[in-house]
N, C-alpha and C. Protein backbone atom coordinates (compact mmCIF):
# COMPACT_ATOMS: atom_id res chain seq x y z
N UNK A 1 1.17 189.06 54.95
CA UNK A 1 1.33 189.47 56.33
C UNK A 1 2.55 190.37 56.50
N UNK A 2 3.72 190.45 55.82
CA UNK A 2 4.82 190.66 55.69
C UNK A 2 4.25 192.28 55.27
N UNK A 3 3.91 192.45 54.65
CA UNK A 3 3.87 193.73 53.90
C UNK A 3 2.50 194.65 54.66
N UNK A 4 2.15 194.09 55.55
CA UNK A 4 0.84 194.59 56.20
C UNK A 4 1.76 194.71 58.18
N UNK A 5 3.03 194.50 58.46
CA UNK A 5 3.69 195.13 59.33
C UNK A 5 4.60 195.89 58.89
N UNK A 6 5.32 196.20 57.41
CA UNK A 6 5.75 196.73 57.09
C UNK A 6 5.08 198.56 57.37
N UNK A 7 3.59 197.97 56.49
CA UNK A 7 3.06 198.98 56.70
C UNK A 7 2.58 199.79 57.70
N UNK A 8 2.67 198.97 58.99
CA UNK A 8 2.15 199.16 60.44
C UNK A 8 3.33 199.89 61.14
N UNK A 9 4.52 199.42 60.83
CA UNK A 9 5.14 200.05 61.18
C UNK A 9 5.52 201.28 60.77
N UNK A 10 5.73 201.58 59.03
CA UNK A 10 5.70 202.55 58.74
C UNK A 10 5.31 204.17 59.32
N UNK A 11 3.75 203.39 59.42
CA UNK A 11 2.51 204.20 60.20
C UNK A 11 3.01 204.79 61.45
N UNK A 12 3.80 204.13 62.27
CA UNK A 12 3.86 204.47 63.45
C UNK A 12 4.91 205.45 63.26
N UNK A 13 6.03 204.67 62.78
CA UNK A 13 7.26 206.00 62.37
C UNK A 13 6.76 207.64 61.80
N UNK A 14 5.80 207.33 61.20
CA UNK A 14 5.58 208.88 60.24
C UNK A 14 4.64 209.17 61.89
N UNK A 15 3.96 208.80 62.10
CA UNK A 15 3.04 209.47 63.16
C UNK A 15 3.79 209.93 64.51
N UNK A 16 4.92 208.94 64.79
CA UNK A 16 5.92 209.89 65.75
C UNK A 16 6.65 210.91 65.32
N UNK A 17 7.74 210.81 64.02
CA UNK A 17 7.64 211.79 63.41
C UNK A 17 7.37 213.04 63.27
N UNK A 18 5.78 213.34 63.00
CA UNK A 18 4.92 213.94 63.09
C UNK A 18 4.60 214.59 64.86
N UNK A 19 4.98 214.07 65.43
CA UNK A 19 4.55 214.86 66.55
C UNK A 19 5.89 215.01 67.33
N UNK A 20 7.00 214.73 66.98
CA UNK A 20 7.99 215.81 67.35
C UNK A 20 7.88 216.57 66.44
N UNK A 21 7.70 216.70 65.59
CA UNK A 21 7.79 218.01 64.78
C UNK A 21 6.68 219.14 65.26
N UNK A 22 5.70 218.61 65.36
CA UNK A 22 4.44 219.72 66.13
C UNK A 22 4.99 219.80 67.49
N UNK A 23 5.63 219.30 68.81
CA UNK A 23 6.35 219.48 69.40
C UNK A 23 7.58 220.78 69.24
N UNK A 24 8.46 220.36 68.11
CA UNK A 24 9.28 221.16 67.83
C UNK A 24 8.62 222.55 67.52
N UNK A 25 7.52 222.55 66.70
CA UNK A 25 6.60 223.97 66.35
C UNK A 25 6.49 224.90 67.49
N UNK A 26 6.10 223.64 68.09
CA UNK A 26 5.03 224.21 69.44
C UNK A 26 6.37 225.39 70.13
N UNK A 27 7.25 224.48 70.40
CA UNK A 27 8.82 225.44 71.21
C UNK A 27 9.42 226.71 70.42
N UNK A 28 9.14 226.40 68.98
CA UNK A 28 9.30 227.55 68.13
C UNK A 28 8.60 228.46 68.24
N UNK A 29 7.37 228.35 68.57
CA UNK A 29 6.56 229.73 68.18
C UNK A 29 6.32 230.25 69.95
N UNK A 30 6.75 229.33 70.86
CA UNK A 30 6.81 229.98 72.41
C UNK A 30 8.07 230.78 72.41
N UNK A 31 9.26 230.63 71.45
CA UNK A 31 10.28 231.56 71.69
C UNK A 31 9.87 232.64 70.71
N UNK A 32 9.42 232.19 69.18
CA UNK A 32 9.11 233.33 68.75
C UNK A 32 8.19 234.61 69.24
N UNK A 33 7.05 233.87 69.96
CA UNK A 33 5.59 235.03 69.84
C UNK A 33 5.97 235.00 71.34
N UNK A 34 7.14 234.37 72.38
CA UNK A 34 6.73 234.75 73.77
C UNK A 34 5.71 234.90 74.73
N UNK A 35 4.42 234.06 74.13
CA UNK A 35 3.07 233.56 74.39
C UNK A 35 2.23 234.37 73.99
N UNK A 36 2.75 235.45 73.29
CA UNK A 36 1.58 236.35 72.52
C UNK A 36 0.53 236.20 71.65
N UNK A 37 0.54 234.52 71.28
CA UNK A 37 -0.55 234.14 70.25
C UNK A 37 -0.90 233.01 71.00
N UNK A 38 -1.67 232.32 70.15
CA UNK A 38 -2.33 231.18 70.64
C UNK A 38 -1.41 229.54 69.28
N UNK A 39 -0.42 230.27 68.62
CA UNK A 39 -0.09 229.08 67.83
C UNK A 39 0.59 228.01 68.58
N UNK A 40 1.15 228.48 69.85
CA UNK A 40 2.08 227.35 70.56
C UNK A 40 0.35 226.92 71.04
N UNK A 41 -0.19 226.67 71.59
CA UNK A 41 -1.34 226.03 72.36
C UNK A 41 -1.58 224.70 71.02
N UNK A 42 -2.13 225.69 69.54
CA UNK A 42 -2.34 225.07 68.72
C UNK A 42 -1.68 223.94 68.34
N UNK A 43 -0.61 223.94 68.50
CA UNK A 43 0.38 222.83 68.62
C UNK A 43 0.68 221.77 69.31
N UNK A 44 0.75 222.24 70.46
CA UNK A 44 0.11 220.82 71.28
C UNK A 44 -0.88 220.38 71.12
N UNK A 45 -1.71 221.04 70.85
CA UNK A 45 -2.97 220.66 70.64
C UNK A 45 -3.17 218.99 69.68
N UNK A 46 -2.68 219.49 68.39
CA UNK A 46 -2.68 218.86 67.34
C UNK A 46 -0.97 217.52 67.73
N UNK A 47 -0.01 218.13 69.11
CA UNK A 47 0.81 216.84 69.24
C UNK A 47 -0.08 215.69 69.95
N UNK A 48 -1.45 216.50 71.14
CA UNK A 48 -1.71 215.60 71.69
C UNK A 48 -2.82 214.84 70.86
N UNK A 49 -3.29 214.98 69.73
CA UNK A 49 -4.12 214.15 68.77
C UNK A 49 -3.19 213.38 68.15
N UNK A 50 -2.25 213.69 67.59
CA UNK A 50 -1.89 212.99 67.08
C UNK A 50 -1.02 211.30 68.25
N UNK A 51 -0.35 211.89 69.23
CA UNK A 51 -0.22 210.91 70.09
C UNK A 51 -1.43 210.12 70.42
N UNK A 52 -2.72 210.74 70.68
CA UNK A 52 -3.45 209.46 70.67
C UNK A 52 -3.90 209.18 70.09
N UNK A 53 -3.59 209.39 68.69
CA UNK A 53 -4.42 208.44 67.00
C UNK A 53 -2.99 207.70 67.05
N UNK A 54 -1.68 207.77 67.72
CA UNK A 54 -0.45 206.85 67.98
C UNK A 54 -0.73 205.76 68.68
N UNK A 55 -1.60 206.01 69.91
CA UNK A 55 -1.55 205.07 70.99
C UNK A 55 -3.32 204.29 70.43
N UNK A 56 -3.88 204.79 69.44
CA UNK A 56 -5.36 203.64 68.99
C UNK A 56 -4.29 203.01 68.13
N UNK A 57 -3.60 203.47 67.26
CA UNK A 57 -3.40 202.41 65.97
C UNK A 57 -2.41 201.61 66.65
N UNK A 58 -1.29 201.74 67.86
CA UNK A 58 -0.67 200.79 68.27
C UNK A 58 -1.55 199.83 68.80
N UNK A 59 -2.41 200.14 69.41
CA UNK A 59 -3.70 199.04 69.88
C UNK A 59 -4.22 198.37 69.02
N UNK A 60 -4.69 199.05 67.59
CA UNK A 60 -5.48 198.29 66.73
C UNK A 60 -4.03 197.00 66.24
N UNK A 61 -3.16 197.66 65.94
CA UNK A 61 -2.25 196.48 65.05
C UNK A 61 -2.12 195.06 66.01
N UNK A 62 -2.22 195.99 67.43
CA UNK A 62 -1.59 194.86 68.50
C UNK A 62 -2.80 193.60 68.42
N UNK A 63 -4.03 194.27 69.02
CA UNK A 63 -5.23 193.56 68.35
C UNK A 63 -5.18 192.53 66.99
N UNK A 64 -5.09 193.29 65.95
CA UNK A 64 -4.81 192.52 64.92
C UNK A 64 -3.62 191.44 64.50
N UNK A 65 -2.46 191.57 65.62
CA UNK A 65 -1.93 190.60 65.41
C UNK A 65 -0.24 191.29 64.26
N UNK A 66 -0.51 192.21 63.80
CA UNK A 66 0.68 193.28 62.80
C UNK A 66 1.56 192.94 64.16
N UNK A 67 1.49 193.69 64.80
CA UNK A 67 2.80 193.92 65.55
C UNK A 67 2.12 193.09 66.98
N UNK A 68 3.35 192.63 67.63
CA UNK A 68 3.60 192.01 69.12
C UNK A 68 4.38 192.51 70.13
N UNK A 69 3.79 192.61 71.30
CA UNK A 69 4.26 193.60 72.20
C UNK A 69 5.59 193.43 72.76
């Protein structure tokens, strides 16, 4: 059990992580391209998937009993 919230948590860290950094992209390429492309869109795009594959797996662990609210 020990090593199965380890891992739950892990999960969550890299997946927030992960979406400040596509966050951070996203602000980078609005100062770089000044909205001339479509890569800042792309970026949120892919922060707001990834926030909600954040907010199922916090559900699934909670479900399962890994983590407690």
């Amino acid at each position: 059990m020990e090593a199965n919230v380890s891992l739950g948590k892990m999960l969550v860290a890299t997946i927030f992580v992960a979406i400040v950094i596509s966050l951070g992209s996203a602000m980078w390429f609005l100062v770089k391209d000044k909205g001339g492309s479509d890569r800042m869109a792309r970026g949120l795009t892919i922060r707001i998937g990834l926030s909600v594959a954040l907010f199922i797996l916090l559900y699934v662990l909670n479900l399962a009993g890994v983590i407690q609210p």
